[in-house]
N, C-alpha and C. Protein backbone atom coordinates (compact mmCIF):
# COMPACT_ATOMS: atom_id res chain seq x y z
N UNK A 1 72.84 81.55 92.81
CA UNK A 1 73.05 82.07 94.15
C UNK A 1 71.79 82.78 94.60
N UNK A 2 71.18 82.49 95.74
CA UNK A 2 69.96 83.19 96.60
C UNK A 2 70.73 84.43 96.87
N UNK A 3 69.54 85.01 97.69
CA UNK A 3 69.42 86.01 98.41
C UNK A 3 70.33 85.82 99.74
N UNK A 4 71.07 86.70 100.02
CA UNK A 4 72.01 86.56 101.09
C UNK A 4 74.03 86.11 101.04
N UNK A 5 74.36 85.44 101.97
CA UNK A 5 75.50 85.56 101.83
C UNK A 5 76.23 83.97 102.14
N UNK A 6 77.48 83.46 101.50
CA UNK A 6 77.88 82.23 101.32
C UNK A 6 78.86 81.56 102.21
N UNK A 7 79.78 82.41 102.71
CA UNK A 7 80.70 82.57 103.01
C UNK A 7 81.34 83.76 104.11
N UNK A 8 81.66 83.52 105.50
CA UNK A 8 82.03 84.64 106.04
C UNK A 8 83.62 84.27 106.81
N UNK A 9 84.52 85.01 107.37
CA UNK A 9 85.49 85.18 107.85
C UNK A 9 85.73 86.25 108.63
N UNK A 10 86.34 86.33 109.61
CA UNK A 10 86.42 87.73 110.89
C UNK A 10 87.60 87.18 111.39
N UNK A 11 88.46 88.51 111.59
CA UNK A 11 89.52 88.51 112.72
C UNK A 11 89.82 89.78 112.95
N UNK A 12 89.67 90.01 114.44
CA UNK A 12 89.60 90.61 115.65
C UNK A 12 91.06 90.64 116.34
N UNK A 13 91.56 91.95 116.51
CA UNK A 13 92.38 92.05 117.51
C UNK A 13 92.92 92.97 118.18
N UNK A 14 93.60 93.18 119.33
CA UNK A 14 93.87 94.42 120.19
C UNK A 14 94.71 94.45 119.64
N UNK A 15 94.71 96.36 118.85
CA UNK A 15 96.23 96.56 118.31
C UNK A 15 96.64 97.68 119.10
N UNK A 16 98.11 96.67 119.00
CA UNK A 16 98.75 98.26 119.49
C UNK A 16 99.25 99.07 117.86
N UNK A 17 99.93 100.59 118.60
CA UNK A 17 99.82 101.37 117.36
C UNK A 17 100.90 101.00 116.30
N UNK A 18 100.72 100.70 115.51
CA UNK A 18 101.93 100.42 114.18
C UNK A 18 102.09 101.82 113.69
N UNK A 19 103.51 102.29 114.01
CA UNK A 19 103.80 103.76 112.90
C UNK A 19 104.59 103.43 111.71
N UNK A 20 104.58 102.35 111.46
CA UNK A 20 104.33 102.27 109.94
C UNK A 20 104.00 102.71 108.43
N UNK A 21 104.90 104.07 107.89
CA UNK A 21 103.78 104.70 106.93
C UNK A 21 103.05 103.42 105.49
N UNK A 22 104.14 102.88 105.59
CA UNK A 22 103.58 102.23 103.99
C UNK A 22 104.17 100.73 104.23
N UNK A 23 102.75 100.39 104.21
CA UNK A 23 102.70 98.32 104.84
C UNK A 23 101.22 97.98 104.70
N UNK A 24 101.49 96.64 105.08
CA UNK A 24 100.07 95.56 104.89
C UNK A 24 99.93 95.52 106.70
N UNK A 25 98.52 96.01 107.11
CA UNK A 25 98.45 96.43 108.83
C UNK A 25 97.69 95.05 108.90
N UNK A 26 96.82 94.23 107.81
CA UNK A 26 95.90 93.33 108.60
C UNK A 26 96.05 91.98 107.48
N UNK A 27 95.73 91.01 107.73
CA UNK A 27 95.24 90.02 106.64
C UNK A 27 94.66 88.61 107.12
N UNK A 28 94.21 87.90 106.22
CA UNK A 28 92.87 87.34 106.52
C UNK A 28 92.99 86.18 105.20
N UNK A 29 92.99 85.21 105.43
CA UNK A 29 92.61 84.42 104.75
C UNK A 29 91.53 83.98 104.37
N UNK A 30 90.85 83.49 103.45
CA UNK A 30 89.49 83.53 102.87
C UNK A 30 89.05 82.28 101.60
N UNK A 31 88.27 81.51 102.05
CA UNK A 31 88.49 80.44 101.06
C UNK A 31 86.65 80.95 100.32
N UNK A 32 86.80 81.65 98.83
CA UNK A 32 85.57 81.71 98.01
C UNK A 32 84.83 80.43 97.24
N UNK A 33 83.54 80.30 97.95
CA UNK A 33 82.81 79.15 97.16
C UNK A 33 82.38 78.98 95.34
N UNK A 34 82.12 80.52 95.34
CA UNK A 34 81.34 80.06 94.08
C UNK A 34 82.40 81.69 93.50
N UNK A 35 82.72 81.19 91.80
CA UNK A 35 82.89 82.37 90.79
C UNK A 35 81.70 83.44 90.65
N UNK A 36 80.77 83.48 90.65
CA UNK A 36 80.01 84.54 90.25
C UNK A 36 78.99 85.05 91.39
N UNK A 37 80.43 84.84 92.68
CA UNK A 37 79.84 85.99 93.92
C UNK A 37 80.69 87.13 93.67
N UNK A 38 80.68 88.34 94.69
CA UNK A 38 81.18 89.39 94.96
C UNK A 38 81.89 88.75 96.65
N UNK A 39 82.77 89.83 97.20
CA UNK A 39 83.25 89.89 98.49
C UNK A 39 83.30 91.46 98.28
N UNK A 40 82.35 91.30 99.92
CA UNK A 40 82.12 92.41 100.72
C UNK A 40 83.41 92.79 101.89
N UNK A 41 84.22 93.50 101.51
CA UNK A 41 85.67 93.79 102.40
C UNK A 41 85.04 94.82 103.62
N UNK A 42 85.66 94.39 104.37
CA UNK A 42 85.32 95.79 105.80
C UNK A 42 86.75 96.04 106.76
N UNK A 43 87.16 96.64 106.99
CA UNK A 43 88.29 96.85 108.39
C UNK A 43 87.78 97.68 109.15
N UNK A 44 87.58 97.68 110.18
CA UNK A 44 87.65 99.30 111.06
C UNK A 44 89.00 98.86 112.42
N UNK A 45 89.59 100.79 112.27
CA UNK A 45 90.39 100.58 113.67
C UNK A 45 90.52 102.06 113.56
N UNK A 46 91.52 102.39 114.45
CA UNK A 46 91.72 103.75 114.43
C UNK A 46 92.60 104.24 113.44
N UNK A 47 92.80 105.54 113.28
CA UNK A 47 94.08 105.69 111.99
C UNK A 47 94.02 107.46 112.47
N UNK A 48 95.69 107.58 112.10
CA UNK A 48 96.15 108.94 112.46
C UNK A 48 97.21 109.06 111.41
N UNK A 49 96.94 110.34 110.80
CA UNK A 49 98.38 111.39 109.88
C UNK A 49 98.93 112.49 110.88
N UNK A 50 99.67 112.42 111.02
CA UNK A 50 100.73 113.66 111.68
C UNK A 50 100.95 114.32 110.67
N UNK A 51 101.11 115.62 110.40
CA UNK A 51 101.89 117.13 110.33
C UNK A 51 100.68 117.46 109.41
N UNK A 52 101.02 119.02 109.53
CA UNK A 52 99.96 119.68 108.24
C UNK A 52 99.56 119.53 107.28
N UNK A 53 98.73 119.71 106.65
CA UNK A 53 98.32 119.23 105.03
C UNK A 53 99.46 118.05 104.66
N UNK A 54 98.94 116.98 105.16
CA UNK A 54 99.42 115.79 104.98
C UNK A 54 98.36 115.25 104.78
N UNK A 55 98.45 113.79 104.26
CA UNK A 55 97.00 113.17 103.76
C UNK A 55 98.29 111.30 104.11
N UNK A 56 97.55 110.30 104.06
CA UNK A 56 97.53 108.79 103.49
C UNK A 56 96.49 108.11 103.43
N UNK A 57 96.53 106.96 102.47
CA UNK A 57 95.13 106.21 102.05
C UNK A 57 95.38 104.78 102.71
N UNK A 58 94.36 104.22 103.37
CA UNK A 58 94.54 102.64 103.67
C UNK A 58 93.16 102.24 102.40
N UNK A 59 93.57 101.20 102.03
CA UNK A 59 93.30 100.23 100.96
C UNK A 59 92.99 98.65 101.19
N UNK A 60 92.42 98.16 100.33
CA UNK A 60 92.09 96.08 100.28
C UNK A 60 93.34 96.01 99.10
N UNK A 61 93.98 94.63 99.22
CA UNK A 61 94.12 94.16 98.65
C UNK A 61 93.69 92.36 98.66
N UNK A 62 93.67 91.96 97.55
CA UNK A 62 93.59 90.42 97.47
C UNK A 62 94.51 89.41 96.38
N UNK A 63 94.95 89.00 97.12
CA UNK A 63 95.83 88.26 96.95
C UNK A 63 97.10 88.93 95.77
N UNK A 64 97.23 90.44 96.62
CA UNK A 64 98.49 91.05 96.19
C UNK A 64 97.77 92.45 95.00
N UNK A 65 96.70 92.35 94.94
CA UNK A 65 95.66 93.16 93.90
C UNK A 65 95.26 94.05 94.49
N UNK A 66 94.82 95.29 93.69
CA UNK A 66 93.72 96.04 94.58
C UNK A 66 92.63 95.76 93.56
N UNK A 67 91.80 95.77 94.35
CA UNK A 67 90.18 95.85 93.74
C UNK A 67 89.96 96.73 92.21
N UNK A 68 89.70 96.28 91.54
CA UNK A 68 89.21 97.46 89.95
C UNK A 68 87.80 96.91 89.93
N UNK A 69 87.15 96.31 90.21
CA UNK A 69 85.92 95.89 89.74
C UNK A 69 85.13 96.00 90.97
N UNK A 70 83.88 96.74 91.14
CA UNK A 70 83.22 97.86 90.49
C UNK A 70 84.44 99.05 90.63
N UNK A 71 85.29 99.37 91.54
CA UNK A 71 85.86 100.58 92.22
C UNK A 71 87.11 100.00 92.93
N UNK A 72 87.59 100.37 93.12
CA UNK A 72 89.01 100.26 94.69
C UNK A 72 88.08 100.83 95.57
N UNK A 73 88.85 99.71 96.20
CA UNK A 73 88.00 100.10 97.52
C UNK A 73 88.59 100.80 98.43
N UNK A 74 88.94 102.06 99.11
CA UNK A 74 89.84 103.06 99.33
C UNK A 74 89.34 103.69 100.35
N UNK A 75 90.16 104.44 101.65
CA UNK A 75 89.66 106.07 102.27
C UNK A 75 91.48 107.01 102.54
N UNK A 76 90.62 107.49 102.11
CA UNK A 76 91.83 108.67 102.72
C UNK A 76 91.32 109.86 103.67
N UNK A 77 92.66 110.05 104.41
CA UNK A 77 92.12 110.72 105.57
C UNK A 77 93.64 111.89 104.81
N UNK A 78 92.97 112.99 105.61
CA UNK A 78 93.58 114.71 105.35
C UNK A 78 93.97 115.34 106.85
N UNK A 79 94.95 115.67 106.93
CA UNK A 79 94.89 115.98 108.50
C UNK A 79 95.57 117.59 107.91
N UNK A 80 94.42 118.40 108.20
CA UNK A 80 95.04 119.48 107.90
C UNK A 80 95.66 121.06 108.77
N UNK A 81 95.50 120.37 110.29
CA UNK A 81 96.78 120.66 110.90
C UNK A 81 97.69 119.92 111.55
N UNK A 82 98.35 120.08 112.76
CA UNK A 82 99.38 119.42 113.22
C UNK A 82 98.85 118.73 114.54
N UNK A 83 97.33 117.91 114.15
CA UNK A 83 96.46 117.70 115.33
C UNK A 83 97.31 116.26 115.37
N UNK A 84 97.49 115.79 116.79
CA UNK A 84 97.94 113.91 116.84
C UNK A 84 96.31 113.44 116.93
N UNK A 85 95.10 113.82 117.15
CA UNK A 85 94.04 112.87 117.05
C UNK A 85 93.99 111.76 116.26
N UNK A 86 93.73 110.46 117.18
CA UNK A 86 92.86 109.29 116.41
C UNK A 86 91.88 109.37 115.92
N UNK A 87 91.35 108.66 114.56
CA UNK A 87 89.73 108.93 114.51
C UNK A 87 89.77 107.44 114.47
N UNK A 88 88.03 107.31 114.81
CA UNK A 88 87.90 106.13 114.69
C UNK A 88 87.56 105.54 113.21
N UNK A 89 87.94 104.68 111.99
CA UNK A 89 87.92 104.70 110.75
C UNK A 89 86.97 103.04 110.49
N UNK A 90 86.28 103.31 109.48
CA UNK A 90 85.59 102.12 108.90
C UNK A 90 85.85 102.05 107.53
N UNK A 91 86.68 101.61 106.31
CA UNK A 91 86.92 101.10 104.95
C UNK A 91 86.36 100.00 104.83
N UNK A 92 84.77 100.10 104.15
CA UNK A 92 83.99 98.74 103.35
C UNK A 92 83.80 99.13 102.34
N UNK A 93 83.71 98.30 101.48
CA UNK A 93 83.28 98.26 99.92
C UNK A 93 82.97 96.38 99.61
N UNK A 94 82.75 96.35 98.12
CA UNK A 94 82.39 95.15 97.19
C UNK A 94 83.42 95.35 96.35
N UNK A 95 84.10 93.83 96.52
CA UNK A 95 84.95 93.95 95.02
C UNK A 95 84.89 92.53 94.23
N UNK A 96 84.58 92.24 93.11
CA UNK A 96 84.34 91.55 92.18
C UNK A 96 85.49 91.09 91.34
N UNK A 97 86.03 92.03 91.35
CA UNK A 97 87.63 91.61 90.17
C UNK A 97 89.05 92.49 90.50
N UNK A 98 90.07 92.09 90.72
CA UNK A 98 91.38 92.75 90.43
C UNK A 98 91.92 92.62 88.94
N UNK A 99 93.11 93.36 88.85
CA UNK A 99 93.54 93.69 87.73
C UNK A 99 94.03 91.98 86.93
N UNK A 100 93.55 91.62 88.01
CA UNK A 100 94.15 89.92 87.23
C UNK A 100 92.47 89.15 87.06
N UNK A 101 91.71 89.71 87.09
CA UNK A 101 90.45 88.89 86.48
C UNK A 101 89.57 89.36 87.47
N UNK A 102 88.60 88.03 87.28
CA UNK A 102 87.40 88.04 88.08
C UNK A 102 88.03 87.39 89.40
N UNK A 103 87.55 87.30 90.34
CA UNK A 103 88.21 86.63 91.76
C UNK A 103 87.15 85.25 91.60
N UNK A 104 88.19 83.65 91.49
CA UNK A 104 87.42 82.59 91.16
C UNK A 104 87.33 82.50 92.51
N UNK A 105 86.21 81.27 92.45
CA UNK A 105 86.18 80.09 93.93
C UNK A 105 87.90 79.72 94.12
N UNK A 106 88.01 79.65 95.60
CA UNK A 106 89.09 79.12 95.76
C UNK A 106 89.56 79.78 97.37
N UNK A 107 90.69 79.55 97.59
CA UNK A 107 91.77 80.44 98.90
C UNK A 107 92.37 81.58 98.21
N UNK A 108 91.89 82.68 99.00
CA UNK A 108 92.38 83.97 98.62
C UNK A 108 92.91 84.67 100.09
N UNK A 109 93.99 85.42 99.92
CA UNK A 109 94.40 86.54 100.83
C UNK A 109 93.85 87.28 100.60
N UNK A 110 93.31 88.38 101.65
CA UNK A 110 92.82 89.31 101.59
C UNK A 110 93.79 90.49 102.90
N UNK A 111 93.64 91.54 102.16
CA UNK A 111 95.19 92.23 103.18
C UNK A 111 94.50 93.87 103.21
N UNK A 112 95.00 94.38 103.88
CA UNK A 112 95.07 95.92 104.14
C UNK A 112 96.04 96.55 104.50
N UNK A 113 95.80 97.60 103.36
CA UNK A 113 97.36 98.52 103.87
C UNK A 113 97.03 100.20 103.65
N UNK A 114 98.26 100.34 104.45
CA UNK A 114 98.20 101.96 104.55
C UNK A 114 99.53 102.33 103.64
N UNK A 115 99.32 103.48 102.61
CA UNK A 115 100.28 103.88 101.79
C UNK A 115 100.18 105.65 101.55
N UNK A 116 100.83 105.78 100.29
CA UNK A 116 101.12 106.84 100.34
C UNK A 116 99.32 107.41 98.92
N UNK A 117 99.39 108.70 99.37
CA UNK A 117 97.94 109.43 97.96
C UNK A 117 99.10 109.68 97.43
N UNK A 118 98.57 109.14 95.94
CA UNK A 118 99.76 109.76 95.17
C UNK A 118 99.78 111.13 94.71
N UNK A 119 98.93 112.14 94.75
CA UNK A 119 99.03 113.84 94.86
C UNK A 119 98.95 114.59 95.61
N UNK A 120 99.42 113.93 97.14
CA UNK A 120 99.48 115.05 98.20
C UNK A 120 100.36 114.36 99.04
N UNK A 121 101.27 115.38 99.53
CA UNK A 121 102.01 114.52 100.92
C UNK A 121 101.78 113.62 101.80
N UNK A 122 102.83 112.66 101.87
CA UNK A 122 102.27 111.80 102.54
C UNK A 122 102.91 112.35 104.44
N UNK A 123 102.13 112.17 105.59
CA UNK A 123 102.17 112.20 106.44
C UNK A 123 102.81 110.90 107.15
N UNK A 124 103.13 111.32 108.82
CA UNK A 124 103.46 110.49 109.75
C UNK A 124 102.22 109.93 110.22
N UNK A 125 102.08 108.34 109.76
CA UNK A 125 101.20 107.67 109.83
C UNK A 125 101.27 106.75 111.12
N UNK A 126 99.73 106.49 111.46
CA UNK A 126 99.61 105.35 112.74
C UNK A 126 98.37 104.80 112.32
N UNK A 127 98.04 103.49 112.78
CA UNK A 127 97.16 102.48 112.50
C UNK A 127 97.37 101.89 113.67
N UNK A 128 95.74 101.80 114.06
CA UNK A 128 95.56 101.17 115.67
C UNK A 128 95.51 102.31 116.61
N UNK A 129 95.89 101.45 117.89
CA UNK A 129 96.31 102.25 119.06
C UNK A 129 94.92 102.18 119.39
N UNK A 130 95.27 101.17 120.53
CA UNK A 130 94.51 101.26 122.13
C UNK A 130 93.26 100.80 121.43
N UNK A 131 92.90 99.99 120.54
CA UNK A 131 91.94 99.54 120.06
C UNK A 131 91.27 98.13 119.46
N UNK A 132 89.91 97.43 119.47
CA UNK A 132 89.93 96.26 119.11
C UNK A 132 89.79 96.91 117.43
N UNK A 133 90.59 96.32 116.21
CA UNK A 133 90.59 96.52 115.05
C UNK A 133 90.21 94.83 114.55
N UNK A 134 89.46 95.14 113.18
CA UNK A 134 88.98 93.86 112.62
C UNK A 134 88.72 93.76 111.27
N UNK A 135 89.28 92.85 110.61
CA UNK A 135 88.93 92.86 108.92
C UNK A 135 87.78 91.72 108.69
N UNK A 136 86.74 91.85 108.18
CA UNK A 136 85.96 90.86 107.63
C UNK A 136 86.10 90.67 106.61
N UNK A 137 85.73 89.44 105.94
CA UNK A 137 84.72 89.79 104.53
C UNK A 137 83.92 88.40 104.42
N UNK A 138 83.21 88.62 103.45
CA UNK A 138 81.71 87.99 103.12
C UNK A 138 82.00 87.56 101.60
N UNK A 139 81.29 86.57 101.08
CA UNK A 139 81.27 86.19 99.73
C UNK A 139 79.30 86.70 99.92
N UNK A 140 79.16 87.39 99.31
CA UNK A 140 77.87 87.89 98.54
C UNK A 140 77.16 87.40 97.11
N UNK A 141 75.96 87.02 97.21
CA UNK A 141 75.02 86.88 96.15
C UNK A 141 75.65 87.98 95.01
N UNK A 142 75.62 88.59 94.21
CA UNK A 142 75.62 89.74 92.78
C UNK A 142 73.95 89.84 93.06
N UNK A 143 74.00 91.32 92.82
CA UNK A 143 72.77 92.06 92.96
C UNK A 143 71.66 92.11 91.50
N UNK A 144 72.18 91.71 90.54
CA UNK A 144 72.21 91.80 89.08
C UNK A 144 72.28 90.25 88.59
């Protein structure tokens, strides 16, 4: 594999707000060329926790996995008063392997969801709202 990238996929769309605390908000189908790339995951949209020291994490999954190889790819947001603000949110990372292997060539789902941190309350959650939101990803060269 060269320098650069093999494979790309994008979808784009006006969301309205899902209050949804714990679900899959986006997904994306993805067909990988070669075993010994990486995929570069990205979403951005808006995201909101309601009530005080409340916290939730949106996450990748693929094809039902979360990412272990290098990291999960993860953000969590803290809302630590009783503000309703949107922020505007970007979750990218590289992931190489789930708990079920290396990710071969082939058709893969690729999904995002918003759930609960498992050591802090989980809040009244929103995803979207009044916004264009979009998941990519990329099959990438390995840097190594």
């Amino acid at each position: 594999c060269n320098f650069g990238f093999l494979g790309y996929a994008y979808n784009a769309r006006h969301s309205a707000r899902s209050d949804t605390d714990v679900a899959q908000i986006a997904v994306l189908s993805f067909r990988k060329k070669q075993d010994n790339t990486l995929l570069r995951l990205s979403y951005s949209g808006n995201i909101r926790v309601l009530g005080a020291e409340k916290q939730a994490r949106w996450f990748f999954k693929i094809d039902g996995q979360e990412c272990s190889s290098p990291t999960k790819v993860d953000i969590i947001f803290h809302q630590s008063d009783n503000g309703r603000t949107y922020i505007p949110s970007y979750l990218t990372g590289v992931c190489r392997a789930t708990s079920s292997g290396n990710i071969q060539a082939g058709q893969h789902q690729i999904t995002v969801h918003v759930g609960k941190h498992l050591r802090h309350r989980h809040g009244d959650v929103a995803s979207g709202y009044a916004t264009l939101s979009f998941l990519e990803v990329q099959e990438i060269c390995r840097p190594f």
